[in-house]
Structures are given as structure tokens and as C-alpha cells.
C-alpha atoms as a PDB file:
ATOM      1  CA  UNK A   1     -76.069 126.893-256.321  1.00  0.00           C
ATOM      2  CA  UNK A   2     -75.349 123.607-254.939  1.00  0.00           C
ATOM      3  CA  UNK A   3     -75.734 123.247-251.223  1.00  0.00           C
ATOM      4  CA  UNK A   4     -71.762 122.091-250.568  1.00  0.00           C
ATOM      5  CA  UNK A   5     -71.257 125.635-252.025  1.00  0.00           C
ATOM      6  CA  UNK A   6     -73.665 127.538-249.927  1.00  0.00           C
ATOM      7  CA  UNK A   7     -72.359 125.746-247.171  1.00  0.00           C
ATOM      8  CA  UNK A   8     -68.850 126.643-247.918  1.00  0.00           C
ATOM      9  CA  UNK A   9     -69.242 130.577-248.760  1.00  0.00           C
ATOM     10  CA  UNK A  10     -71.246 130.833-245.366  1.00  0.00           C
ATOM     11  CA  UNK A  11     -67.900 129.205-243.029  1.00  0.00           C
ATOM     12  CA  UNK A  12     -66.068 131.525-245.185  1.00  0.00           C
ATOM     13  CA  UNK A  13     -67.804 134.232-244.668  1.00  0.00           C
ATOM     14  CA  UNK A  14     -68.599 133.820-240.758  1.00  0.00           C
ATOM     15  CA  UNK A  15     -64.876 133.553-239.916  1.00  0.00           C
ATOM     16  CA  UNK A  16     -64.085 136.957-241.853  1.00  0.00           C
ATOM     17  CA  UNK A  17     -67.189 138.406-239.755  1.00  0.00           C
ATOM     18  CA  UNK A  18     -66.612 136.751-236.128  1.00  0.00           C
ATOM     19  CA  UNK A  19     -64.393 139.272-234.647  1.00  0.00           C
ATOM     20  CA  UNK A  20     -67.523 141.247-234.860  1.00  0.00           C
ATOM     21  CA  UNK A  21     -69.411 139.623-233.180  1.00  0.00           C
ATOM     22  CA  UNK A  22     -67.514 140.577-230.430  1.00  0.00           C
ATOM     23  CA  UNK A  23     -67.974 144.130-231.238  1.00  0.00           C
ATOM     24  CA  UNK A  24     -71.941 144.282-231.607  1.00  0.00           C
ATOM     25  CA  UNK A  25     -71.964 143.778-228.145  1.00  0.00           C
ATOM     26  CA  UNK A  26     -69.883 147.093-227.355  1.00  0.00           C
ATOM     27  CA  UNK A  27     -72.160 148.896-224.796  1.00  0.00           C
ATOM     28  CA  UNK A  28     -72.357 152.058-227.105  1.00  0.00           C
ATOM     29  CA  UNK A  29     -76.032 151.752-228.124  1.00  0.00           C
ATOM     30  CA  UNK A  30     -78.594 151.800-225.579  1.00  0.00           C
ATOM     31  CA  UNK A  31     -82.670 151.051-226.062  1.00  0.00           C
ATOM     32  CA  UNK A  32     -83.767 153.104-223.351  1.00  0.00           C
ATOM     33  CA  UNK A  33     -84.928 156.925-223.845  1.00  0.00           C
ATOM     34  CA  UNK A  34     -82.429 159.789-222.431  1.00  0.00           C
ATOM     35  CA  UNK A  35     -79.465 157.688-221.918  1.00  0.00           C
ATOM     36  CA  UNK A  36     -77.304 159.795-224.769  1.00  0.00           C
ATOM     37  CA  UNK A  37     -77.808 160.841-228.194  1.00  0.00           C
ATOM     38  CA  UNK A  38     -81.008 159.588-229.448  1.00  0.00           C
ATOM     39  CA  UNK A  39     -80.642 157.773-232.901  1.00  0.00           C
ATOM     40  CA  UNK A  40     -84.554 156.782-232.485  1.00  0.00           C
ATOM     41  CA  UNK A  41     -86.513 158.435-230.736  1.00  0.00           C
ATOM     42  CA  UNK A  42     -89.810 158.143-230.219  1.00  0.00           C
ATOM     43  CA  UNK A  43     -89.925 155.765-233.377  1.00  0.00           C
ATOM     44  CA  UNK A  44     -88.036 158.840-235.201  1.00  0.00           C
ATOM     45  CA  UNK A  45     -84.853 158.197-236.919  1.00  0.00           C
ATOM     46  CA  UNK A  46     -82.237 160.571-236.644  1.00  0.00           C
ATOM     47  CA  UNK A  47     -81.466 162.534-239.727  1.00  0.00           C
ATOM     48  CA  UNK A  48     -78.388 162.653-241.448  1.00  0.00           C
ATOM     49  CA  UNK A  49     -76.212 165.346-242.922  1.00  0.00           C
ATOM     50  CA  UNK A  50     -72.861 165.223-244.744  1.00  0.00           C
ATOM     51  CA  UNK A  51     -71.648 168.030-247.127  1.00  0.00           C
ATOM     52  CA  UNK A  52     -71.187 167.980-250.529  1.00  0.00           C
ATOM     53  CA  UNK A  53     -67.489 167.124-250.140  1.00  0.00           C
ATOM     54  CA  UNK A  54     -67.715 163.777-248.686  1.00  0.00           C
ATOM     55  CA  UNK A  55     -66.637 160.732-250.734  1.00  0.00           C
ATOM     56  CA  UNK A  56     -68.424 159.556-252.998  1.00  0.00           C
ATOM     57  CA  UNK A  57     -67.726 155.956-250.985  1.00  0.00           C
ATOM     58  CA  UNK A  58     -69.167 157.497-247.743  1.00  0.00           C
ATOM     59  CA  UNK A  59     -72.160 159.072-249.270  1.00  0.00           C
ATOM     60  CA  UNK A  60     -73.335 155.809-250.658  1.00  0.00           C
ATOM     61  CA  UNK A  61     -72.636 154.057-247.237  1.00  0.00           C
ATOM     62  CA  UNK A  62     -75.045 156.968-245.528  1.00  0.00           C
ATOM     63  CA  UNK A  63     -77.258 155.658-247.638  1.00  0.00           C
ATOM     64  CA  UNK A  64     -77.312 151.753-246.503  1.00  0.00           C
ATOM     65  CA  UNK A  65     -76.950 153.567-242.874  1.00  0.00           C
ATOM     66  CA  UNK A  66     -80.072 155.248-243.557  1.00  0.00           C
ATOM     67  CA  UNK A  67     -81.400 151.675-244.873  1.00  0.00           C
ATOM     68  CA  UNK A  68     -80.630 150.591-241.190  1.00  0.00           C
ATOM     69  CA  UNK A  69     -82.203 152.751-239.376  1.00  0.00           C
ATOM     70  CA  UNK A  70     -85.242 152.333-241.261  1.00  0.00           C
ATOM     71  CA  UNK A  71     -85.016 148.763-240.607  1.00  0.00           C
ATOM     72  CA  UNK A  72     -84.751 149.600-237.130  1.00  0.00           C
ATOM     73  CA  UNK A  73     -87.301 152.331-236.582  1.00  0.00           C
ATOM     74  CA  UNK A  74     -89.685 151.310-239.420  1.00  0.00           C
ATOM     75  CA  UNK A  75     -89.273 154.977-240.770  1.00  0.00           C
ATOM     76  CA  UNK A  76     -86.678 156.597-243.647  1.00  0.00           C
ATOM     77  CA  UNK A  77     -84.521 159.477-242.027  1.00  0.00           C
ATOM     78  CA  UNK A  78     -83.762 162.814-243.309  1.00  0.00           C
ATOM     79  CA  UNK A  79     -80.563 161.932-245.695  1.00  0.00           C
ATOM     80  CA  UNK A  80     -79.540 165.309-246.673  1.00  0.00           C
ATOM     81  CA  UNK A  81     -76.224 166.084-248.483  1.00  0.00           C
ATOM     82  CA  UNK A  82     -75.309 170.054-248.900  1.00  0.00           C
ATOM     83  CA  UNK A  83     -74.643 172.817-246.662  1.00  0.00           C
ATOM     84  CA  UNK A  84     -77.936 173.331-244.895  1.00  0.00           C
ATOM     85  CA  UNK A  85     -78.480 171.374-242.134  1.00  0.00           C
ATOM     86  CA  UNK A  86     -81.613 168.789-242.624  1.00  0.00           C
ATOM     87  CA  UNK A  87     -82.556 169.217-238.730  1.00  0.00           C
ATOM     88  CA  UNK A  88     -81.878 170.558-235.106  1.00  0.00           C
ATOM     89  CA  UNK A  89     -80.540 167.489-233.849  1.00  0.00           C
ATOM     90  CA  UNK A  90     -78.600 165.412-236.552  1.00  0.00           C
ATOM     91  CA  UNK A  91     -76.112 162.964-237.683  1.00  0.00           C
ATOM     92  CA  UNK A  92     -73.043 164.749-238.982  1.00  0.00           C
ATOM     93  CA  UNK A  93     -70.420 161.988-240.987  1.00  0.00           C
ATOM     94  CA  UNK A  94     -67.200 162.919-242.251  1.00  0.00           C
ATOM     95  CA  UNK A  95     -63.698 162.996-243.313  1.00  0.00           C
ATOM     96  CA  UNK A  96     -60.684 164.505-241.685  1.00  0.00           C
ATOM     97  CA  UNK A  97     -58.569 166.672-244.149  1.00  0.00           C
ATOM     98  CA  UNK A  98     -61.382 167.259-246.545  1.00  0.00           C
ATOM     99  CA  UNK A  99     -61.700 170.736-245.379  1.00  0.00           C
ATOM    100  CA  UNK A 100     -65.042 170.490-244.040  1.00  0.00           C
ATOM    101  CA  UNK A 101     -66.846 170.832-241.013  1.00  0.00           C
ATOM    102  CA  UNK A 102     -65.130 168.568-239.208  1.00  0.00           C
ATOM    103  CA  UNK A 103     -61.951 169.756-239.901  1.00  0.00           C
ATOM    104  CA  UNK A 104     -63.007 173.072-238.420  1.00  0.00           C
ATOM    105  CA  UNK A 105     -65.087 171.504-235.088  1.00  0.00           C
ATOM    106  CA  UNK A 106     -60.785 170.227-234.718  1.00  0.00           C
ATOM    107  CA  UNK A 107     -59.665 173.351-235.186  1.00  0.00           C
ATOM    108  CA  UNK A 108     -62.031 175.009-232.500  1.00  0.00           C
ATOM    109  CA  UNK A 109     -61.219 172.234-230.391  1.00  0.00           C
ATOM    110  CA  UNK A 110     -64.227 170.710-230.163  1.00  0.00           C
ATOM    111  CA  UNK A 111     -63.496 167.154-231.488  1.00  0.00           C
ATOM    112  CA  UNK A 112     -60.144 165.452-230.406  1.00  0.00           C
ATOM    113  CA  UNK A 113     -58.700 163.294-232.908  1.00  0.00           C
ATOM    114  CA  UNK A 114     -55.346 162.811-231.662  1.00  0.00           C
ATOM    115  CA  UNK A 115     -55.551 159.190-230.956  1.00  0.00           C
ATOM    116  CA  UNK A 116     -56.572 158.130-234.835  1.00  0.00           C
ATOM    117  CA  UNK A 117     -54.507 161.410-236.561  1.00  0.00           C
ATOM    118  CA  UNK A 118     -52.040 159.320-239.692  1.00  0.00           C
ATOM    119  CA  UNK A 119     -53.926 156.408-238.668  1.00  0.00           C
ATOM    120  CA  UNK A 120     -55.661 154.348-241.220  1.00  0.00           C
ATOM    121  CA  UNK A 121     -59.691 153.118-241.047  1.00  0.00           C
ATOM    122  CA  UNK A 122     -59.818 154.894-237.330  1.00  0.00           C
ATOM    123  CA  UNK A 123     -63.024 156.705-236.338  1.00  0.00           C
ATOM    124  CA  UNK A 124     -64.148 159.049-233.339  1.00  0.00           C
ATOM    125  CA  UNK A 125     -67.681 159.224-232.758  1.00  0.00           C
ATOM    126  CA  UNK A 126     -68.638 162.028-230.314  1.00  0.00           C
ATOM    127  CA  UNK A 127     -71.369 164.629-229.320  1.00  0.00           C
ATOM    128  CA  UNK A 128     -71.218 168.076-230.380  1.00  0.00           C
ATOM    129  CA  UNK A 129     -73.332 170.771-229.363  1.00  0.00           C
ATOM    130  CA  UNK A 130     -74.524 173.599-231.938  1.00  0.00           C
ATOM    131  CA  UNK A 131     -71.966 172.450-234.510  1.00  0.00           C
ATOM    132  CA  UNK A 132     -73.485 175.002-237.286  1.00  0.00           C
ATOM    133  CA  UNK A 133     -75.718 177.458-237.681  1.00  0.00           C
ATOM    134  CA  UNK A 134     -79.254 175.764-237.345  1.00  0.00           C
ATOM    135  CA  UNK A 135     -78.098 172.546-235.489  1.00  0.00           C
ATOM    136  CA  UNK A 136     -78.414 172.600-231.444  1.00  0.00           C
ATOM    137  CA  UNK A 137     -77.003 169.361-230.906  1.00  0.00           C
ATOM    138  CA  UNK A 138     -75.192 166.903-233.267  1.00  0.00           C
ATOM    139  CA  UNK A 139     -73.925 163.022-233.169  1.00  0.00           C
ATOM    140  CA  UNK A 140     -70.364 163.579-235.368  1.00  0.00           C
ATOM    141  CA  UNK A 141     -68.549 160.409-236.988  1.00  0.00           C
ATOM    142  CA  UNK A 142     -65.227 161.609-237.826  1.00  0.00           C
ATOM    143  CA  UNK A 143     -63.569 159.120-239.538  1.00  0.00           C
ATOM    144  CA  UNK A 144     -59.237 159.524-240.345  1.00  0.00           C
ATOM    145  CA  UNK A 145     -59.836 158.532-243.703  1.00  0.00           C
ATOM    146  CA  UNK A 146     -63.142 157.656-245.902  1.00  0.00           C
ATOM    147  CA  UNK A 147     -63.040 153.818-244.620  1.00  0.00           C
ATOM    148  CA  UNK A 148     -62.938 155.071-241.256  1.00  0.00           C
ATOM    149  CA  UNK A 149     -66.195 157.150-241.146  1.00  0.00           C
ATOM    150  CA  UNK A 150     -67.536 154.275-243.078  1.00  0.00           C
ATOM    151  CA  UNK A 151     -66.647 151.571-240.184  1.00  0.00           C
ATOM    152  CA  UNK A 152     -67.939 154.547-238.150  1.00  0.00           C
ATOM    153  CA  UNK A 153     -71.372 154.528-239.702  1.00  0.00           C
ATOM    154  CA  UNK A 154     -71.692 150.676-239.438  1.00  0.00           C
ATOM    155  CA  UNK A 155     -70.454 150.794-235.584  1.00  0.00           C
ATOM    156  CA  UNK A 156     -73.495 152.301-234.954  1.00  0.00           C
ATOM    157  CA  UNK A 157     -75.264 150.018-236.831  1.00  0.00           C
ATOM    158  CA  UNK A 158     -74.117 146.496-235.147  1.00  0.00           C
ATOM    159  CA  UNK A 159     -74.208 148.058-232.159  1.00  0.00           C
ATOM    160  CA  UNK A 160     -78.207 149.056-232.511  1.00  0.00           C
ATOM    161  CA  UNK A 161     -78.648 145.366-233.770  1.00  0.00           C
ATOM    162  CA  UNK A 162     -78.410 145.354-237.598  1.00  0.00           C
ATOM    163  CA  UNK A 163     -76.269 142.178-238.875  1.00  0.00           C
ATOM    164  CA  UNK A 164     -74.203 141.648-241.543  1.00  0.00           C
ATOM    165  CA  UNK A 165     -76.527 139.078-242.521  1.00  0.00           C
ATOM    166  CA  UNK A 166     -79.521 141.190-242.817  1.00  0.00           C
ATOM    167  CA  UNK A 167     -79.620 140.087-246.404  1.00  0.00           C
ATOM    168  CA  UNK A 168     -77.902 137.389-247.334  1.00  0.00           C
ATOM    169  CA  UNK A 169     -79.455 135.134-244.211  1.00  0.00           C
ATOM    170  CA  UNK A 170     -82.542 136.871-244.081  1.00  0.00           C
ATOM    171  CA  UNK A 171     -81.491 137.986-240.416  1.00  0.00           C
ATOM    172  CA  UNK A 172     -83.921 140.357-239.034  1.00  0.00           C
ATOM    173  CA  UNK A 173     -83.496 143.683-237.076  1.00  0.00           C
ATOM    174  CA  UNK A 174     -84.940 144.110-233.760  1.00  0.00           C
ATOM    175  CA  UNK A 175     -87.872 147.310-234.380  1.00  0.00           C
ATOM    176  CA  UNK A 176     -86.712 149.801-231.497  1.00  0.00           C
ATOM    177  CA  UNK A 177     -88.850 152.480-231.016  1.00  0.00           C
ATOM    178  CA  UNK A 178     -85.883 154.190-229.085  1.00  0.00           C
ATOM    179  CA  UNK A 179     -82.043 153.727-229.048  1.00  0.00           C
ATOM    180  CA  UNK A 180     -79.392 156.078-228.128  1.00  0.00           C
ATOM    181  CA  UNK A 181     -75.867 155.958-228.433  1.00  0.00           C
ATOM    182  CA  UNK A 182     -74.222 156.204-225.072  1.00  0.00           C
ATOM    183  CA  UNK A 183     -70.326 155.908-223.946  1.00  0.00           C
ATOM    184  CA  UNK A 184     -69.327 159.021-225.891  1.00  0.00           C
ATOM    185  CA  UNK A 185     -66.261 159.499-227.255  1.00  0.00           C
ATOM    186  CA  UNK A 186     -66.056 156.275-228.847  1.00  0.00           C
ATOM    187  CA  UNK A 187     -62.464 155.771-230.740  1.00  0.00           C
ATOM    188  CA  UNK A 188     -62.300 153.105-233.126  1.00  0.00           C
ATOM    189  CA  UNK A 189     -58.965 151.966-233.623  1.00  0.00           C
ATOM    190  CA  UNK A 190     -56.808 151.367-236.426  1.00  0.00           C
ATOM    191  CA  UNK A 191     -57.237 147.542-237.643  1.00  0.00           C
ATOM    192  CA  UNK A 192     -54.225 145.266-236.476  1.00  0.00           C
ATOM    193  CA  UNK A 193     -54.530 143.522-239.457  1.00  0.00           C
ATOM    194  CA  UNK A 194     -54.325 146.077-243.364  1.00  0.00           C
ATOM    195  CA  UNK A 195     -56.010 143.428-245.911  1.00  0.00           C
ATOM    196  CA  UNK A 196     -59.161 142.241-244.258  1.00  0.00           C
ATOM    197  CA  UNK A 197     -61.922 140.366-246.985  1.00  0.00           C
ATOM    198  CA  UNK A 198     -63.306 137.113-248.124  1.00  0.00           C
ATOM    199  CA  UNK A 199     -62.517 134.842-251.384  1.00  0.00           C
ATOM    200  CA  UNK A 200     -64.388 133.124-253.788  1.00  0.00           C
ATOM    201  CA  UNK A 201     -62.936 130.269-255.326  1.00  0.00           C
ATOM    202  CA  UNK A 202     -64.193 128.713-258.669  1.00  0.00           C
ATOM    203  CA  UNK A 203     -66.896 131.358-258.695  1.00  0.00           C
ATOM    204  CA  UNK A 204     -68.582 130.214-262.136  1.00  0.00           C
ATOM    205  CA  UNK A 205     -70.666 129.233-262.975  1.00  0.00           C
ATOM    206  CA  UNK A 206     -72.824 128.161-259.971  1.00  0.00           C
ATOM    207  CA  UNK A 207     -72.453 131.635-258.237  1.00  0.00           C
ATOM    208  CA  UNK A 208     -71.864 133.871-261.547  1.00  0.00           C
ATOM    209  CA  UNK A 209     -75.058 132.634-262.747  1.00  0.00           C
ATOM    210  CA  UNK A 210     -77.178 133.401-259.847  1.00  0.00           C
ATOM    211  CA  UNK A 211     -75.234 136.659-259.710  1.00  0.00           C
ATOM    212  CA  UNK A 212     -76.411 137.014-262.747  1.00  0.00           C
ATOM    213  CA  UNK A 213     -79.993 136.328-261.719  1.00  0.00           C
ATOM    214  CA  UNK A 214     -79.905 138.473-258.755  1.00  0.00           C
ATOM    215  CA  UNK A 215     -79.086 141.772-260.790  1.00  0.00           C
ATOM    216  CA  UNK A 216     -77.431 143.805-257.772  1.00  0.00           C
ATOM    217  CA  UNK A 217     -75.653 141.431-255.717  1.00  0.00           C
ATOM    218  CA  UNK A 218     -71.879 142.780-256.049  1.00  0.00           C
ATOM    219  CA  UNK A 219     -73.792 145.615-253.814  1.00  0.00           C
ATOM    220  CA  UNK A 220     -74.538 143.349-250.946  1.00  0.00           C
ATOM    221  CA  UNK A 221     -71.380 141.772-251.505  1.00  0.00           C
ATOM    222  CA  UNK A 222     -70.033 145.179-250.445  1.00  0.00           C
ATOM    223  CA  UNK A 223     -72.431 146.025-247.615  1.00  0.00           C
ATOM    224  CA  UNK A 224     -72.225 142.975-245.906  1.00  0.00           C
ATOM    225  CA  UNK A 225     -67.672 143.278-246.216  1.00  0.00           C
ATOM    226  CA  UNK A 226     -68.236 146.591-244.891  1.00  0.00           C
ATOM    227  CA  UNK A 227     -70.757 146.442-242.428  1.00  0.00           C
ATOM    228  CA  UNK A 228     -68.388 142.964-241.086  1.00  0.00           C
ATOM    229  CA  UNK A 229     -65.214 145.425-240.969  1.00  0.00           C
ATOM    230  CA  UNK A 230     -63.826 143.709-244.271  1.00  0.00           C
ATOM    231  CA  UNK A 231     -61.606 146.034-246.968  1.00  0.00           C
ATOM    232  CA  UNK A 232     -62.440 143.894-250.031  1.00  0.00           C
ATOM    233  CA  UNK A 233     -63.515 140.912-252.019  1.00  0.00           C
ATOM    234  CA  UNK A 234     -62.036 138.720-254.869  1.00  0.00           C
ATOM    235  CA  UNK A 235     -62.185 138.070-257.470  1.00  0.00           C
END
């Protein structure tokens, strides 16, 4: 690829992602032990849960999630998807309306979701204690729709240090042997703006071919939309 088109994907790119940088700074992750929910601790990731009814979108996003912690923590979490729990103290993503878990923590009152109810890409992360049977304590991402638990996911993520970048800049994660998420509930609002993503122009062949080259690329593509609190790419 020829540098005038490296140089012009990354000014793209950064001014679809600066409003984030705002939001890494949110105070919602702190590196200090016992100040809230621990999503390292000790060097320990967190592990995650989500039941078999979650999107097929959000599971693979748990999955990058799980990337980031690892990149954090230098250790994999638990990713467990079914109805057992994976630990006593766990991650708990999800979907409201899908009939779940979540949906019955709202119906016992134990989540409130009235400020991102019929709103789109909204989240609520929160603290829940003994959620299910086997589970003392549990961080819950409750997202309005499947984007929103996704944003959710990646909140967490900025906010413990991860960039965007991570792979397309080579941008490195801070190792934490402790961080813990802090200013509970945290409500993610609905976006001002709906169509939110970055455009390629005149694509081929320079970046086709090392698209090409690269095998998986469309999937960073993704992550790094996502993760920057992007809907989409074209073409």
C-alpha cells in the first residue's frame, strides 16, 4: 500500500474514533485493588458467562473481550456460554427481551433499565449480587439491543486501556495486574448520531490485495469499528 494511502485511511479512521477518546478516560475503571468489581484481580481475569441465547454478534464480541483482558492481565478468562455458571464471581453479558437472565434480574427488580428501555445501542452496566444459583456476585452488561451489550463489552475495554488500535497501529495495552470497574450503574446512552462508520474509497487494488494477503482482516476491520463505537464499514 502506498504511503499517501496509509496516511489517508489513518485521518479517516482517527476522526470516526476521536469522540472516544474522550470516553476512555470515563473514570469507570480503576487499577487499584477493592475499589469495585474486580475485572483483574490479582493478575486473574474475570470470567465470562452468557447463555446460549445471546446473539450470535455478542458471543463473538465476548470473545475479542476475552482477547482484551488477556492482553491486559497476560491470562485467558473463563469464556463460558450455557446455563452453568463458569465461576462465583463473573461477567454476565446480555440482551434485553431475549428472555434470559437478564430479563428476569428486571423483573425482580434488580437491574433498572428504564433510562435505555426502546432505546437503540444503550447499555447499563451494574453489580448484581447472587444473580443465579452458583454465582455470589456478578458484573451484568445489559445491553437494549445486541449493539448495545456489544458497546457495553468494549466500554469496559477502553476504559481498562485497550485501544482501537491495538492491531492495526501496533498500540500496546498497559499489563494490570488489578483493575476494577468502579462508578456503578454506568448507563450508556443512545448515540446522537444512527449511522456511525468509516469509508474506503478506491479500495483496489492497493488495499484488496493486502487484504488479500492478510487472510482475516475484514475481522479487525470490525473490531476496531466496534471497539471505536462505529455501526459499519463500506464498501
Amino acid at each position: 500500500m502506498r504511503w499517501n494511502e496509509v496516511r489517508g485511511l489513518a485521518v479517516v479512521l482517527l476522526a470516526c474514533m476521536a469522540p472516544n477518546v474522550v470516553r476512555a478516560a470515563w473514570p469507570l475503571v480503576s487499577f487499584q485493588p477493592g475499589r469495585g468489581f474486580p475485572l483483574i484481580a490479582d493478575g486473574a481475569p474475570v470470567a465470562i458467562w452468557l447463555e446460549p441465547s445471546a446473539p450470535t454478534g455478542l458471543l463473538r464480541v465476548a470473545g475479542w473481550f476475552a482477547d482484551d483482558l488477556e492482553r491486559l492481565s497476560g491470562h485467558r478468562p473463563r469464556l463460558a456460554v450455557g446455563d452453568q455458571p463458569p465461576a462465583r464471581e463473573c461477567l454476565i453479558a446480555g440482551v434485553i427481551g431475549q428472555g434470559g437472565l437478564v430479563d428476569r434480574l428486571i423483573a425482580e427488580q434488580r437491574i433498572d433499565v428504564a433510562s435505555i428501555r426502546q432505546q437503540r445501542e444503550a447499555s447499563v452496566i451494574c453489580i448484581v449480587e447472587r444473580p443465579a444459583p452458583g454465582v455470589d456476585r456478578a458484573l451484568v452488561v445489559a445491553g437494549s439491543d445486541k449493539r448495545g451489550a456489544i458497546y457495553g463489552l468494549f466500554d469496559l475495554s477502553r476504559a481498562a486501556g485497550v485501544s482501537p488500535w491495538h492491531w492495526w497501529a501496533d498500540v500496546p495495552a498497559e499489563r494490570r495486574s488489578d483493575a476494577c470497574v468502579s462508578g456503578l450503574p454506568f448507563v450508556r446512552p443512545a448515540p446522537k448520531v444512527r449511522y456511525r462508520g468509516i469509508f474506503i474509497n478506491d479500495e483496489a487494488p492497493a488495499l484488496a490485495d493486502w487484504a488479500q494477503e492478510k487472510g482475516s482482516s475484514a475481522e479487525f476491520v470490525g473490531e476496531l469499528t466496534l471497539l471505536g463505537g462505529a455501526r459499519g464499514k463500506g464498501p
